[in-house]
C-alpha atoms as a PDB file:
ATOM      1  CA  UNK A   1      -3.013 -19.257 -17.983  1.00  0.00           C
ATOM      2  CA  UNK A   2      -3.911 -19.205 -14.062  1.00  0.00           C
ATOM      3  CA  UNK A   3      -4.300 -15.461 -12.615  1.00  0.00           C
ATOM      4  CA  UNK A   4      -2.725 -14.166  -9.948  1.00  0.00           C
ATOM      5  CA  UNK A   5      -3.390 -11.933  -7.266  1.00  0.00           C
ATOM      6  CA  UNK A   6      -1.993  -8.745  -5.031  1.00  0.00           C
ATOM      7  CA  UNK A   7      -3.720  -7.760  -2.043  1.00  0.00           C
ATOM      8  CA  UNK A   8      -2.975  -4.700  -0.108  1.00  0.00           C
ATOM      9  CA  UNK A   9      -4.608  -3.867   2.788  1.00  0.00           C
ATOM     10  CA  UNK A  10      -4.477  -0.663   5.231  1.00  0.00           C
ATOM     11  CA  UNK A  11      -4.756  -1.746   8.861  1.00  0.00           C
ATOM     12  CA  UNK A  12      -1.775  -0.460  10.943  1.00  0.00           C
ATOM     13  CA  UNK A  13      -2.079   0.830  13.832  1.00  0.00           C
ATOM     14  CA  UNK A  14       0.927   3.373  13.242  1.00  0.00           C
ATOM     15  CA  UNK A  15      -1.323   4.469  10.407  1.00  0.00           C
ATOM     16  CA  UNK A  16      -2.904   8.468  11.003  1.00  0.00           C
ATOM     17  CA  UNK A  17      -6.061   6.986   9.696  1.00  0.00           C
ATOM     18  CA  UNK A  18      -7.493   9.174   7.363  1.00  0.00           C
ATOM     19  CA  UNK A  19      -7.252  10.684   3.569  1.00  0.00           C
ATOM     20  CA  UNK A  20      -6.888   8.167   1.221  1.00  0.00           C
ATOM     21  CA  UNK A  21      -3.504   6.520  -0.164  1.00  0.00           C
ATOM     22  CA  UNK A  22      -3.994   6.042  -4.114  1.00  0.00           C
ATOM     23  CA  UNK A  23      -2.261   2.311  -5.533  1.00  0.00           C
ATOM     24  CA  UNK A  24      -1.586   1.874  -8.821  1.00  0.00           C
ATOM     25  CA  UNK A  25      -0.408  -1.617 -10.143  1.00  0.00           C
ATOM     26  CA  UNK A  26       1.788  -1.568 -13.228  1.00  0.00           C
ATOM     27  CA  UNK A  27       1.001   2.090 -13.488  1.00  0.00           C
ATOM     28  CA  UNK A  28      -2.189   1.716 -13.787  1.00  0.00           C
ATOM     29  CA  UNK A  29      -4.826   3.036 -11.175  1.00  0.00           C
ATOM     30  CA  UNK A  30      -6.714   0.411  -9.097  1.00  0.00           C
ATOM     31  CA  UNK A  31      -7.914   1.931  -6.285  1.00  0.00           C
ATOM     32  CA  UNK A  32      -7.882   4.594  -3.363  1.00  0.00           C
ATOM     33  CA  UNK A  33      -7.398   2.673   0.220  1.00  0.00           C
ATOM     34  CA  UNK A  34      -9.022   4.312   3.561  1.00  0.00           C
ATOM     35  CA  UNK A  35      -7.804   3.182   6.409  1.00  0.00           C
ATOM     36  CA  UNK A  36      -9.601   0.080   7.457  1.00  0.00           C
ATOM     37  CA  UNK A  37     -10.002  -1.175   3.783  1.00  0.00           C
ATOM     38  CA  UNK A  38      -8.604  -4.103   1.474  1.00  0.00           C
ATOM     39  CA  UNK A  39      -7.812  -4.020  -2.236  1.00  0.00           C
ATOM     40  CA  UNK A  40      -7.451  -6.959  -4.034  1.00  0.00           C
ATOM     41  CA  UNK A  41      -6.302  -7.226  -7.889  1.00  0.00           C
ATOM     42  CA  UNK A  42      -6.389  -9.809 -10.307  1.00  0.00           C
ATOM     43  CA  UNK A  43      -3.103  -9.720 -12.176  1.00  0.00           C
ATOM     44  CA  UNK A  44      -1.283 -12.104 -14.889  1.00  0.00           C
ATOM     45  CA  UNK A  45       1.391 -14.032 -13.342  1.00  0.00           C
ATOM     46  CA  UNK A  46       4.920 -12.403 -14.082  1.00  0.00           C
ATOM     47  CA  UNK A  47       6.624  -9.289 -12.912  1.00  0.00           C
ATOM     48  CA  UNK A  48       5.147  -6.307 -11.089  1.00  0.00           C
ATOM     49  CA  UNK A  49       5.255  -2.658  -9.729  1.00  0.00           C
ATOM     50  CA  UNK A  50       2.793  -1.561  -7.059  1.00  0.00           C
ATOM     51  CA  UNK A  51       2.812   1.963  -6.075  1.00  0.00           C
ATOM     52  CA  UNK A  52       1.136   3.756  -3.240  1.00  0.00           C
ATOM     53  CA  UNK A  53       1.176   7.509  -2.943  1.00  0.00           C
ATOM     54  CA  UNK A  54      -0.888  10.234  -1.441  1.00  0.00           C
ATOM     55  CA  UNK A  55       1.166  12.411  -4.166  1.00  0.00           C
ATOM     56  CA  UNK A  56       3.416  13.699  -1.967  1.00  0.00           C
ATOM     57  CA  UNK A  57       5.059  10.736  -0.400  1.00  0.00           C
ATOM     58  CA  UNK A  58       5.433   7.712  -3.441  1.00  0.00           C
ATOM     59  CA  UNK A  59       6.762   4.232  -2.390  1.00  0.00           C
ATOM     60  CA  UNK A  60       6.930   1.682  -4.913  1.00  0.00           C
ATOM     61  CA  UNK A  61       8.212  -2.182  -4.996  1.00  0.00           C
ATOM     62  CA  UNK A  62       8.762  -4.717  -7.759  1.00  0.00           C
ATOM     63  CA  UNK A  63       7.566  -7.717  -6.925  1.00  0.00           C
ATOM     64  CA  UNK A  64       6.772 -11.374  -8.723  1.00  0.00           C
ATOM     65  CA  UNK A  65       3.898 -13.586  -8.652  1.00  0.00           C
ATOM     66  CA  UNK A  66       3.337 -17.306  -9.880  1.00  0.00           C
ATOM     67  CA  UNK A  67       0.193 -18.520 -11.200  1.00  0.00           C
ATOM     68  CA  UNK A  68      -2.666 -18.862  -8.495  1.00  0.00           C
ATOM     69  CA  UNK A  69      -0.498 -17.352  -5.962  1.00  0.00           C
ATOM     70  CA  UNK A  70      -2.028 -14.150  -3.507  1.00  0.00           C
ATOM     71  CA  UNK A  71       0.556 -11.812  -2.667  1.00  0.00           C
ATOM     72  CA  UNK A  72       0.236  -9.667   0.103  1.00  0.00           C
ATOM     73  CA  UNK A  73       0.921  -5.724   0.808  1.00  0.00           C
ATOM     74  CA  UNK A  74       0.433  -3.400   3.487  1.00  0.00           C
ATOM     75  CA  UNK A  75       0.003   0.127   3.019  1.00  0.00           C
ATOM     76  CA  UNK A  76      -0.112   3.177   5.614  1.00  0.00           C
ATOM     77  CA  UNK A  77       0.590   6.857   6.472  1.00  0.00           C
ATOM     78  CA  UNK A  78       2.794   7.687   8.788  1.00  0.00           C
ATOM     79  CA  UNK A  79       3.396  11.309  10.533  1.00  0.00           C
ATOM     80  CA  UNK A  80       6.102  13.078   9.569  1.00  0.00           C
ATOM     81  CA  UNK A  81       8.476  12.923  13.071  1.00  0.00           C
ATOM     82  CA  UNK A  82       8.446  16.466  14.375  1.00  0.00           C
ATOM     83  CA  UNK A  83       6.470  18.201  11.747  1.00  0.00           C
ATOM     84  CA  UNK A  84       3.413  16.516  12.713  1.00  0.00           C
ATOM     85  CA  UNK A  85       2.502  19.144  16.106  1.00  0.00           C
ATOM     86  CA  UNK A  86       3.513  22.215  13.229  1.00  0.00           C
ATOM     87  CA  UNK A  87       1.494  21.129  10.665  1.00  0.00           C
ATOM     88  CA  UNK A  88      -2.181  20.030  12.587  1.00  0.00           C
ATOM     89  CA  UNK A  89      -1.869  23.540  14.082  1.00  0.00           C
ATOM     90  CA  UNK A  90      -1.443  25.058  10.375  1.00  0.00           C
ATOM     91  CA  UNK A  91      -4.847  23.005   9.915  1.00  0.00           C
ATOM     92  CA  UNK A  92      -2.528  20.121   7.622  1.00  0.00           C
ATOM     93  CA  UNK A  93      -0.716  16.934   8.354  1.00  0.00           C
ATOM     94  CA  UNK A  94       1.984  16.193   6.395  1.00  0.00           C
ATOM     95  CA  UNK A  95       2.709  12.244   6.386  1.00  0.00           C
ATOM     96  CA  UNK A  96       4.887   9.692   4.563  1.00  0.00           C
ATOM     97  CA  UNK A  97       3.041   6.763   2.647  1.00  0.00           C
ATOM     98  CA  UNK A  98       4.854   2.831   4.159  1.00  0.00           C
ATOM     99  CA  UNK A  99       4.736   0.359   1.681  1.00  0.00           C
ATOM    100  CA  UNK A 100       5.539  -3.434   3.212  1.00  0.00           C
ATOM    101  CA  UNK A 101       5.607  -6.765   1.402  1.00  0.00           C
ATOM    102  CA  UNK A 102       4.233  -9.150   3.975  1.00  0.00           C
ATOM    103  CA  UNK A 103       5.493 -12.642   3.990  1.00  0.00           C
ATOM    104  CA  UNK A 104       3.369 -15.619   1.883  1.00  0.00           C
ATOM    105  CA  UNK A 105       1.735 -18.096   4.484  1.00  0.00           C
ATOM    106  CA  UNK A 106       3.607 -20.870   4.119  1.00  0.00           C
ATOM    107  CA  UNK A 107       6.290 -18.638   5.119  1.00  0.00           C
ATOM    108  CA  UNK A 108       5.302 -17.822   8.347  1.00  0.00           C
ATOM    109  CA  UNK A 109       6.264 -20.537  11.082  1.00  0.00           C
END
């Protein structure tokens, strides 16, 4: 049977752009992302979890994938609105982990 594969990468520019953001697939750990960095995963085709937490702020989607197929996932961390001028000056930034399924190729026009 063909593989499949996830890909998640960390590139936004919303992101705070440091400390890591831990992914699991399936439960399983597969990697700590830094901003600026790709994961990809070789999975069996069939249906998924991918988590990404800094394990304080979890987000988590279910998600299928065919045989051959790459599917694609953005990750980042994301200030916490007001809290984020409160918590620099206590020498800490609180921040909220995004997770985003972004569309296959041959969906985009």
């Amino acid at each position: 049977m063909s593989q499949a594969t996830v890909r998640i990468s960390r590139a936004s520019e919303r992101d705070l752009k440091f400390r890591g953001i831990e992914i699991l697939v399936d439960s399983e750990f597969v990697g700590n992302l830094q901003f600026g960095q790709d994961l990809t995963v070789a999975i069996s085709p069939g249906h998924h979890r991918l988590t990404a937490t800094n394990r304080l702020s979890t987000k988590s989607l279910e998600f299928d994938a065919a045989p051959g197929e790459t599917v694609d996932f953005e990750v980042a961390g994301i200030a916490l609105g007001g809290l984020w001028l409160l918590m620099a000056m206590l020498g800490t930034v609180a921040y909220r982990v995004t997770l985003m399924r972004r569309p296959a190729q041959s969906d985009v026009a």
